[in-house]
PDB file of N, CA and C in Angstrom:
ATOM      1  N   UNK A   1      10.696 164.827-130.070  1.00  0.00           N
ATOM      2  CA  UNK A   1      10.192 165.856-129.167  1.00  0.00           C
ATOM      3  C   UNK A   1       9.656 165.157-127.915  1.00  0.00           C
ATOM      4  N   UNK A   2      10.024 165.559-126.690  1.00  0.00           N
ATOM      5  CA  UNK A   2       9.617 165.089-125.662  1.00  0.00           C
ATOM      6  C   UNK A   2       8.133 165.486-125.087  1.00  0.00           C
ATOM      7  N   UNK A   3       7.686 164.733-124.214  1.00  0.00           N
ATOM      8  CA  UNK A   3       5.894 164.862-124.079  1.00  0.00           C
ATOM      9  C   UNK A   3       5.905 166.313-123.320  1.00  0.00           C
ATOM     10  N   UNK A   4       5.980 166.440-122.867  1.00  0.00           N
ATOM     11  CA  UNK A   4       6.402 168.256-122.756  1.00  0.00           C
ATOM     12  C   UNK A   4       6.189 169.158-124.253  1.00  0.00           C
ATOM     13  N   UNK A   5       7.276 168.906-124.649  1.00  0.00           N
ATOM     14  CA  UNK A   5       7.399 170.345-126.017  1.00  0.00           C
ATOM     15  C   UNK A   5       6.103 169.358-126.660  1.00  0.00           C
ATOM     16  N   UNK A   6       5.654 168.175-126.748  1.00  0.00           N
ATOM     17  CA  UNK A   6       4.236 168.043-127.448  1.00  0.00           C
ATOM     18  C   UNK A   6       3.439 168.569-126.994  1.00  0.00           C
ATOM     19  N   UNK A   7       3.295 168.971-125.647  1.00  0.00           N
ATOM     20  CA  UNK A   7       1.798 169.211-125.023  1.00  0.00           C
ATOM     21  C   UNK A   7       2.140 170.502-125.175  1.00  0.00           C
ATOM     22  N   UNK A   8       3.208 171.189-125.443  1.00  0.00           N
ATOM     23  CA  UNK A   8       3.250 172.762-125.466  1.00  0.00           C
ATOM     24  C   UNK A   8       2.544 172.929-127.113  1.00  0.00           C
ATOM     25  N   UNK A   9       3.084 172.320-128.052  1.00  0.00           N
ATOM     26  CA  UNK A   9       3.167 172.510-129.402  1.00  0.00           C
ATOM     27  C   UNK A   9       1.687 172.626-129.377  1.00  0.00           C
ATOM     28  N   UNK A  10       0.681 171.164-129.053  1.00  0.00           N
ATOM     29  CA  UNK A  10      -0.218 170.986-129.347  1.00  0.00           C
ATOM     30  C   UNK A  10      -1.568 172.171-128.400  1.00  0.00           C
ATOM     31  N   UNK A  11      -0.756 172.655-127.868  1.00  0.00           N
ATOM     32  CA  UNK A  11      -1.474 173.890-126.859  1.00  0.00           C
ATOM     33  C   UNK A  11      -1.218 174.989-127.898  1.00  0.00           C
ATOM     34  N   UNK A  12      -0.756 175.333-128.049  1.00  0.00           N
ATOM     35  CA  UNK A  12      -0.180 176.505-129.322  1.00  0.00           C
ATOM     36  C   UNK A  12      -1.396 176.039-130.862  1.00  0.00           C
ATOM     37  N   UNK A  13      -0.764 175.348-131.152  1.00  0.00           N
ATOM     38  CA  UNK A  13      -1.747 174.710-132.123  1.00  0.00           C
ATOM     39  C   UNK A  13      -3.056 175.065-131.981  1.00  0.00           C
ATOM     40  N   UNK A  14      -4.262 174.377-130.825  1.00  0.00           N
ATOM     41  CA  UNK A  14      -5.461 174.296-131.002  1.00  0.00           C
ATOM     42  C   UNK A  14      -5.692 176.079-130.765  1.00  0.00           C
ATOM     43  N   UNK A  15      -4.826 176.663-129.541  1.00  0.00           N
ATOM     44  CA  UNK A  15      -5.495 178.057-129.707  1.00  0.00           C
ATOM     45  C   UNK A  15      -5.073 178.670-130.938  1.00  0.00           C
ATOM     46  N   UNK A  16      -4.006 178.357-131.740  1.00  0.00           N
ATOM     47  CA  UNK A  16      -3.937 179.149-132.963  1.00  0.00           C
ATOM     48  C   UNK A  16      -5.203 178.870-134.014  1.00  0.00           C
ATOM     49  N   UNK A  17      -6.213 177.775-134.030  1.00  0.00           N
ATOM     50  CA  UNK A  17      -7.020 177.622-134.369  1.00  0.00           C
ATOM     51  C   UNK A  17      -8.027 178.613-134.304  1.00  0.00           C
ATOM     52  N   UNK A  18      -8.521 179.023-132.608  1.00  0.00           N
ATOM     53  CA  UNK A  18      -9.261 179.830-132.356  1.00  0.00           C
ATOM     54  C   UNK A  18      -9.177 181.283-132.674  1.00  0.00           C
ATOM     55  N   UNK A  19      -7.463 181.458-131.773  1.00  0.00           N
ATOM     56  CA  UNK A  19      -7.013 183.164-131.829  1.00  0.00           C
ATOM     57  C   UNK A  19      -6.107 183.338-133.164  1.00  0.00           C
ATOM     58  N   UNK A  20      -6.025 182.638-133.788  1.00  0.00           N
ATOM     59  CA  UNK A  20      -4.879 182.779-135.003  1.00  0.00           C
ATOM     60  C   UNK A  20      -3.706 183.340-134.471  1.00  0.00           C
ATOM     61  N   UNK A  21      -3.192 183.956-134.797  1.00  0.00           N
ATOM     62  CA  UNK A  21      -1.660 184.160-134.622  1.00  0.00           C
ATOM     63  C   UNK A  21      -0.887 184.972-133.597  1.00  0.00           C
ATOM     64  N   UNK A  22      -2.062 185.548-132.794  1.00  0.00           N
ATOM     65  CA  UNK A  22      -2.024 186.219-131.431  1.00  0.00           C
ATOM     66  C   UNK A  22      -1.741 184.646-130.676  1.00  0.00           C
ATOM     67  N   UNK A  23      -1.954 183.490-130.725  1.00  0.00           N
ATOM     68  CA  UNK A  23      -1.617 182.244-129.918  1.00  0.00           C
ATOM     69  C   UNK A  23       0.338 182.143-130.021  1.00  0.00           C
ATOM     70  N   UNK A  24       0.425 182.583-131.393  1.00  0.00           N
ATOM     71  CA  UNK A  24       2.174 182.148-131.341  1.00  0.00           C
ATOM     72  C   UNK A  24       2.670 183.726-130.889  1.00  0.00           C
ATOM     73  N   UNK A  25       2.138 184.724-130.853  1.00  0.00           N
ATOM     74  CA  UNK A  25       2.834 185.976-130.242  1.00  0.00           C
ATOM     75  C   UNK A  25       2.961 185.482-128.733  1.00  0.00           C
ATOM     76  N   UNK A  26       1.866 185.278-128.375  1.00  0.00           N
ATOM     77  CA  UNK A  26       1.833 184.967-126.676  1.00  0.00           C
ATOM     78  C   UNK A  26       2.899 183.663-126.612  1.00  0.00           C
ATOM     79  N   UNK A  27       3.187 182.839-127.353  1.00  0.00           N
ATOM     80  CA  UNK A  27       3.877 181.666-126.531  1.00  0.00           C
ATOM     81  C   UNK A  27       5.354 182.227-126.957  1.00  0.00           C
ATOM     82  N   UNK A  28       5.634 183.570-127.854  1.00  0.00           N
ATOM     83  CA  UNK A  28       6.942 183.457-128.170  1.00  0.00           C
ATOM     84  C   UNK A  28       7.445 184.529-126.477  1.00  0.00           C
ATOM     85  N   UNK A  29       6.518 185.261-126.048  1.00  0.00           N
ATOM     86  CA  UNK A  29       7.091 185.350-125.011  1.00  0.00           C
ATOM     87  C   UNK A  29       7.341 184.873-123.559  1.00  0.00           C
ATOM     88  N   UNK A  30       6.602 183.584-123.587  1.00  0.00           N
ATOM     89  CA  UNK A  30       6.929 182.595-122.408  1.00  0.00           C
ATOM     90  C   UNK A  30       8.434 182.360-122.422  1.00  0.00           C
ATOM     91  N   UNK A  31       9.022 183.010-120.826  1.00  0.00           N
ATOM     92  CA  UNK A  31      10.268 182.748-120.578  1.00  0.00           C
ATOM     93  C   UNK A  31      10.764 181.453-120.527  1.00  0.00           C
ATOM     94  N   UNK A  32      11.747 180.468-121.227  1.00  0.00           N
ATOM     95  CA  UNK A  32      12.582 179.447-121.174  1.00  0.00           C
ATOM     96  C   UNK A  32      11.702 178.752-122.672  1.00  0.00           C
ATOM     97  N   UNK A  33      10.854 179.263-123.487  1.00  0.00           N
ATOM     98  CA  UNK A  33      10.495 178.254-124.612  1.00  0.00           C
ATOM     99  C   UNK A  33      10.255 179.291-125.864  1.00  0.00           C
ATOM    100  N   UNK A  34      11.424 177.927-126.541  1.00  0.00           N
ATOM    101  CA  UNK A  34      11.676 178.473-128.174  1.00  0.00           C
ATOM    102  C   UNK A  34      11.172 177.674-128.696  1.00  0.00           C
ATOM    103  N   UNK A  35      10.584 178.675-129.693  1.00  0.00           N
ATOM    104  CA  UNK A  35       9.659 178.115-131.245  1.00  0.00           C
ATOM    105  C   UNK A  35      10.425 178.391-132.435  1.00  0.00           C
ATOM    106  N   UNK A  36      10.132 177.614-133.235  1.00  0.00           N
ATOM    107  CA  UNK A  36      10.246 177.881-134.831  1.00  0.00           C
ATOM    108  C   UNK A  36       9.118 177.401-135.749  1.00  0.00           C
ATOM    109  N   UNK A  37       8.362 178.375-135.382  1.00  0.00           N
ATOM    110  CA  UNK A  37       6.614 177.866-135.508  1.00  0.00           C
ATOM    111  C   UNK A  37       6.570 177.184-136.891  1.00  0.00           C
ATOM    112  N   UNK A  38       7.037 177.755-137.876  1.00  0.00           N
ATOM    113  CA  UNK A  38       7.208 177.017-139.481  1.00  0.00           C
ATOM    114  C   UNK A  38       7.429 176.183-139.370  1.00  0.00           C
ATOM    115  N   UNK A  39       8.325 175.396-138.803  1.00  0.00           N
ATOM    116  CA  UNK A  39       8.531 173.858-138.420  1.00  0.00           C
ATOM    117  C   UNK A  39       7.499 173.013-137.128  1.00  0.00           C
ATOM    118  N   UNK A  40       6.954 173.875-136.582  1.00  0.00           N
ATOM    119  CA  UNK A  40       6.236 173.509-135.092  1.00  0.00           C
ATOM    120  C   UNK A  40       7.336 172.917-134.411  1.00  0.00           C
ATOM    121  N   UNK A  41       8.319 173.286-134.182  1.00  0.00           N
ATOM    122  CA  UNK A  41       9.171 172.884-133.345  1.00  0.00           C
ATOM    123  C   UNK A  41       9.534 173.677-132.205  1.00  0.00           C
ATOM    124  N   UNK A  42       9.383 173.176-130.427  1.00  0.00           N
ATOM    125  CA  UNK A  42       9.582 173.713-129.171  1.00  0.00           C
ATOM    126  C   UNK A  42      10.308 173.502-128.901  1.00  0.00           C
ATOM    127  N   UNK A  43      11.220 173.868-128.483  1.00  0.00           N
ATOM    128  CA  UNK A  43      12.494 173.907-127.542  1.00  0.00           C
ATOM    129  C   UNK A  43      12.204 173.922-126.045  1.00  0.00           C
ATOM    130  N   UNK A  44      11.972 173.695-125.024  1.00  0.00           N
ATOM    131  CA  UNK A  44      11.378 174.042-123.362  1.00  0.00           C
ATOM    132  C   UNK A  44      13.056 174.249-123.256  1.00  0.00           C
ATOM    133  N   UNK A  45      13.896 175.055-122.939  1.00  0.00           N
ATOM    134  CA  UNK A  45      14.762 175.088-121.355  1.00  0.00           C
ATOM    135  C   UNK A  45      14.712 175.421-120.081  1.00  0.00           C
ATOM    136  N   UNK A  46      13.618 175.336-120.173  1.00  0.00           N
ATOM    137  CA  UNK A  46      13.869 175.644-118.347  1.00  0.00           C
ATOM    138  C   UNK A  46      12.920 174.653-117.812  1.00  0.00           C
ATOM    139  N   UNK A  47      12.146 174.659-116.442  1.00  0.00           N
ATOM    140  CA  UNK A  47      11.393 173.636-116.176  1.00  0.00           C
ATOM    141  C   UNK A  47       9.819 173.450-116.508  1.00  0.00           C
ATOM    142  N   UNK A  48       9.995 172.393-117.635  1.00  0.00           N
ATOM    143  CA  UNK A  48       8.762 172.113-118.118  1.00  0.00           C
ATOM    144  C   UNK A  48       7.612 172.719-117.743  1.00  0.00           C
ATOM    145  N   UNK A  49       6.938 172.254-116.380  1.00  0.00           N
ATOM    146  CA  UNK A  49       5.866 172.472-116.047  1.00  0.00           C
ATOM    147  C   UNK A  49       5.824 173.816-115.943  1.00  0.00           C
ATOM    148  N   UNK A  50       6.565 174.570-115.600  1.00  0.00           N
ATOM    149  CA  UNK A  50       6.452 176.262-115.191  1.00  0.00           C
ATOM    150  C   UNK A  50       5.859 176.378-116.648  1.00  0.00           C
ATOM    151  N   UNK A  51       7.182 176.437-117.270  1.00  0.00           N
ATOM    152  CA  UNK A  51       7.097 177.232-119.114  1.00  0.00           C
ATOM    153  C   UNK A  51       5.283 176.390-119.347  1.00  0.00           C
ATOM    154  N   UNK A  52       4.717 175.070-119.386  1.00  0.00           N
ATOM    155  CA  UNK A  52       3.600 175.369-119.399  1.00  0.00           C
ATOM    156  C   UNK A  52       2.674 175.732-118.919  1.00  0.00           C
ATOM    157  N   UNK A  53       2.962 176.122-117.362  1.00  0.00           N
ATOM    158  CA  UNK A  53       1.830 176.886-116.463  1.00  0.00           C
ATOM    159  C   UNK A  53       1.765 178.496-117.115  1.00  0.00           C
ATOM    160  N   UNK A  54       3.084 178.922-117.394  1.00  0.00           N
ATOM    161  CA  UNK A  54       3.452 180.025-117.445  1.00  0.00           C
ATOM    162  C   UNK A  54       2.650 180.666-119.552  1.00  0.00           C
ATOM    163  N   UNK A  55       2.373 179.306-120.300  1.00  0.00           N
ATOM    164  CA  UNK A  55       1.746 179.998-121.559  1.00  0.00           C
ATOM    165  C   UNK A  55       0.362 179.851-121.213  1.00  0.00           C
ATOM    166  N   UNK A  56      -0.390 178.502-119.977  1.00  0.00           N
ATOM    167  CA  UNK A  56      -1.361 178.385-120.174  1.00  0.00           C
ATOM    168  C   UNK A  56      -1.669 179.747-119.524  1.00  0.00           C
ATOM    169  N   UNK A  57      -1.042 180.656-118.336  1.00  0.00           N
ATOM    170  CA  UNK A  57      -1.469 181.187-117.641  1.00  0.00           C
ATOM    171  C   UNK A  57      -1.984 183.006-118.900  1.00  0.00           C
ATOM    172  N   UNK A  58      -0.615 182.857-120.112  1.00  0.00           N
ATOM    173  CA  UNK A  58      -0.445 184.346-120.847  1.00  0.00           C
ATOM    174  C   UNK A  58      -2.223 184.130-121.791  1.00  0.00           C
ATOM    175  N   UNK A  59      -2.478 182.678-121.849  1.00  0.00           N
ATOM    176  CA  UNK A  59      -3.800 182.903-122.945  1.00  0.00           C
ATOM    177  C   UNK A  59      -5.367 183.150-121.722  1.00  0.00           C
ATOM    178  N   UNK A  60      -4.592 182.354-121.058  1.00  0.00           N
ATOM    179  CA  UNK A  60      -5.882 182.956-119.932  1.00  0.00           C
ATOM    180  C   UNK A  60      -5.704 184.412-119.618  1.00  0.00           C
ATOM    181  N   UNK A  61      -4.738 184.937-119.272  1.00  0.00           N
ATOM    182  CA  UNK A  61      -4.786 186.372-119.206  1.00  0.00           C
ATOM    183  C   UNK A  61      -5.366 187.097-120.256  1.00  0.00           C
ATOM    184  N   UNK A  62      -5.438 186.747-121.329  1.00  0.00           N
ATOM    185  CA  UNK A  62      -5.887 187.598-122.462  1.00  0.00           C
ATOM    186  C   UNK A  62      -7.726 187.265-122.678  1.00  0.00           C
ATOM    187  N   UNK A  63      -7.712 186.038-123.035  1.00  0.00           N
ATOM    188  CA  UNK A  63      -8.749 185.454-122.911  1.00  0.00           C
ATOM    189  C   UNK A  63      -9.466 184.340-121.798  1.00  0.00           C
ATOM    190  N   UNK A  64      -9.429 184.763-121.039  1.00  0.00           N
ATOM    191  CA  UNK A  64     -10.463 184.300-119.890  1.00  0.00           C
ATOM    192  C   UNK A  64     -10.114 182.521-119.686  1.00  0.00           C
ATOM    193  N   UNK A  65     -11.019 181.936-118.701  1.00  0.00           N
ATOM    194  CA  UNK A  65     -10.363 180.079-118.387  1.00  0.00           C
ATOM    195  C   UNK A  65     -11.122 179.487-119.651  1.00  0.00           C
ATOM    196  N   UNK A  66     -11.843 180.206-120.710  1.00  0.00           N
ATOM    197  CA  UNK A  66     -12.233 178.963-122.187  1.00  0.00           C
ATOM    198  C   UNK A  66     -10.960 178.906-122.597  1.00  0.00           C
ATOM    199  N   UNK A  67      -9.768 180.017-122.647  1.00  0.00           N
ATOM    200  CA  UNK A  67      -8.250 179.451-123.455  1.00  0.00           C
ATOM    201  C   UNK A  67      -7.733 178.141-122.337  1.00  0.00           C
ATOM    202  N   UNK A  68      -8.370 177.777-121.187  1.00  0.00           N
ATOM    203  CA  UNK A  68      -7.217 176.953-120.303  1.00  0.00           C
ATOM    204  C   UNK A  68      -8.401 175.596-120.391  1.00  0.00           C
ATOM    205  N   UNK A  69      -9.600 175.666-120.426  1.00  0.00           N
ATOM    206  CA  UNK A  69      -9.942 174.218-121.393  1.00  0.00           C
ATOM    207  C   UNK A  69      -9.852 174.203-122.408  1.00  0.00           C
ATOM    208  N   UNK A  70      -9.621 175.056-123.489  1.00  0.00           N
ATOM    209  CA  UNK A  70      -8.980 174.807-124.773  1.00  0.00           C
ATOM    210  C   UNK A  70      -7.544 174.365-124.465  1.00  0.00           C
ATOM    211  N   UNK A  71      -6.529 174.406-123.701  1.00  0.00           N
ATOM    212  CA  UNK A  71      -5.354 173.949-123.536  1.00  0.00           C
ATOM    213  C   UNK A  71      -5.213 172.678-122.965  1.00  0.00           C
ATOM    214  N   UNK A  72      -6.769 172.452-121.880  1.00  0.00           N
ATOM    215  CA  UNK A  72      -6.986 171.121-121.555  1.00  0.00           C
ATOM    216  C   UNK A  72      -6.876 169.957-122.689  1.00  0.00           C
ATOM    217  N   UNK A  73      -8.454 170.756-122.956  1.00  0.00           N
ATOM    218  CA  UNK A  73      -8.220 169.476-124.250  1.00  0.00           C
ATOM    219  C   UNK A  73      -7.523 169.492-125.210  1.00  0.00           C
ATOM    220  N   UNK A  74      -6.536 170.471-125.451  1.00  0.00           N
ATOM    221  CA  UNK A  74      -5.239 170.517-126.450  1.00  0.00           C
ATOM    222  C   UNK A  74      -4.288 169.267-125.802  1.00  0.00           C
ATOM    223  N   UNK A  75      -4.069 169.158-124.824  1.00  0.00           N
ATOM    224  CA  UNK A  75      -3.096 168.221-123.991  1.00  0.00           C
ATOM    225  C   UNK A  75      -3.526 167.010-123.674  1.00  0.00           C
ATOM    226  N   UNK A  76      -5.144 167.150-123.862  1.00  0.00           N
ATOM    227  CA  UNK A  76      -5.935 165.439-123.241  1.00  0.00           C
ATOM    228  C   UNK A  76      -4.833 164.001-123.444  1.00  0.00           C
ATOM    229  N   UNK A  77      -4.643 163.572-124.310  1.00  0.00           N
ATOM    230  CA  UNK A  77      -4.181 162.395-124.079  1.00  0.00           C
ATOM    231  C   UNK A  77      -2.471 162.416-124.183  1.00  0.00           C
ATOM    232  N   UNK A  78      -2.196 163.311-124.175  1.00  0.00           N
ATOM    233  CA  UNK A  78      -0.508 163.290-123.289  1.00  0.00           C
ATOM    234  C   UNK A  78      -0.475 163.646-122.638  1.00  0.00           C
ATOM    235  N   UNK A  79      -1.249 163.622-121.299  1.00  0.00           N
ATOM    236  CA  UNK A  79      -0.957 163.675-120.156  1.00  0.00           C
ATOM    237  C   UNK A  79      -0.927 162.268-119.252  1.00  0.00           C
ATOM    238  N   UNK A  80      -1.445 161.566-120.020  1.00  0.00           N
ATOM    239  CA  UNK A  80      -2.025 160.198-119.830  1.00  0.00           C
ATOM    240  C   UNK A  80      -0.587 159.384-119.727  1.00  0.00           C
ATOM    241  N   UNK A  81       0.631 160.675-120.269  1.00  0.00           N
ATOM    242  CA  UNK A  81       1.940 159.718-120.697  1.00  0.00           C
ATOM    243  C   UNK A  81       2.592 160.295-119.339  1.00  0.00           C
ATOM    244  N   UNK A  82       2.569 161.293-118.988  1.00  0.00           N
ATOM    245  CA  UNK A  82       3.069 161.918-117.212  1.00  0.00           C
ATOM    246  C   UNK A  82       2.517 161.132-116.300  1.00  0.00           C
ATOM    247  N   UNK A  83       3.165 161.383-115.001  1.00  0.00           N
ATOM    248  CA  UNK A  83       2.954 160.739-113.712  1.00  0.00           C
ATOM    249  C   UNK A  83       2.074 161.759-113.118  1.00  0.00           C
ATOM    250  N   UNK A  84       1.091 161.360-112.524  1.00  0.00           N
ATOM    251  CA  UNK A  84      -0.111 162.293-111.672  1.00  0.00           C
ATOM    252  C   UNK A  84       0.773 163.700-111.290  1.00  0.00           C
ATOM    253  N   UNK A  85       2.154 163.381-110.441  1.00  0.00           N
ATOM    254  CA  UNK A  85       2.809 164.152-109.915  1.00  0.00           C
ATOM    255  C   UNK A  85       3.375 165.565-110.893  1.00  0.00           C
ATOM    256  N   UNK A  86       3.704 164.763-112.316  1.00  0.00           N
ATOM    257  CA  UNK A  86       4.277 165.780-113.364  1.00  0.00           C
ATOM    258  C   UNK A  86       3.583 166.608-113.753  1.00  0.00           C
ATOM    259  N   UNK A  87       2.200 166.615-113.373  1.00  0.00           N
ATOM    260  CA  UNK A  87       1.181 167.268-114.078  1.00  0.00           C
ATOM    261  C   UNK A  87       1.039 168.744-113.883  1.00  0.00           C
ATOM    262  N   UNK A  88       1.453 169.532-114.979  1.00  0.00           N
ATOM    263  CA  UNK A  88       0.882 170.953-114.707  1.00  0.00           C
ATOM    264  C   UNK A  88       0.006 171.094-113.941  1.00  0.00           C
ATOM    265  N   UNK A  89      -0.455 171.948-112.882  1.00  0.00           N
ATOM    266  CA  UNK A  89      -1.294 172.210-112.253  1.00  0.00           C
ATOM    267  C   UNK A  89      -2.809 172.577-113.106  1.00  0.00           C
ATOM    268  N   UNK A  90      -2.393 173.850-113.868  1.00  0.00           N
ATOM    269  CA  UNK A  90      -3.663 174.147-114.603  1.00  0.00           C
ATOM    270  C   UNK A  90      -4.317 173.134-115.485  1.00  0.00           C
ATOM    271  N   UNK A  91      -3.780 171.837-115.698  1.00  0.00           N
ATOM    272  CA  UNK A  91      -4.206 171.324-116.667  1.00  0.00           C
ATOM    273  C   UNK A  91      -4.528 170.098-116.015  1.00  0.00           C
ATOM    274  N   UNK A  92      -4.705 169.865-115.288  1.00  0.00           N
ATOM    275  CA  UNK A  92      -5.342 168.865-114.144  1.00  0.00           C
ATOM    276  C   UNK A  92      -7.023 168.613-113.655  1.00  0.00           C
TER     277      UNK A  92
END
């Protein structure tokens, strides 16, 4: 899995912690990314950073910017593996 579909997975993950299973409803409708949550496996097709601006943006819509530092620190140290430039915006 590329550092992308990790930082998506592991974004999915920590809010499914919080919101339980309302976290994988919201990421199954982010346009260009497939799940097969039983496996935790992401698929991204389209361009990375959108598809993750675009789930961090569906949990903040629901729940306010604590879901987008919960996605922070869901992503903390793989971002460390991107170039300043690759960096999602929200998660910066």
């Amino acid at each position: 899995m590329d550092v992308y579909a990790q930082i998506v997975e592991s974004i999915i993950r920590h809010q499914e912690e919080i919101i339980g299973p309302v976290a994988i409803e919201q990421a199954e409708h982010v346009q260009n990314l497939h799940l097969d949550w039983q496996q935790h496996a992401v698929t991204i097709t389209g361009e990375p950073v959108v598809v993750i601006e675009s789930l961090v943006q569906a949990y903040k819509d629901l729940f306010g910017q604590i879901s987008v530092e919960v996605s922070k620190e869901a992503a903390g140290s793989l971002l460390a593996r991107l170039q300043p430039n690759s960096l999602p915006p929200s998660l910066k």
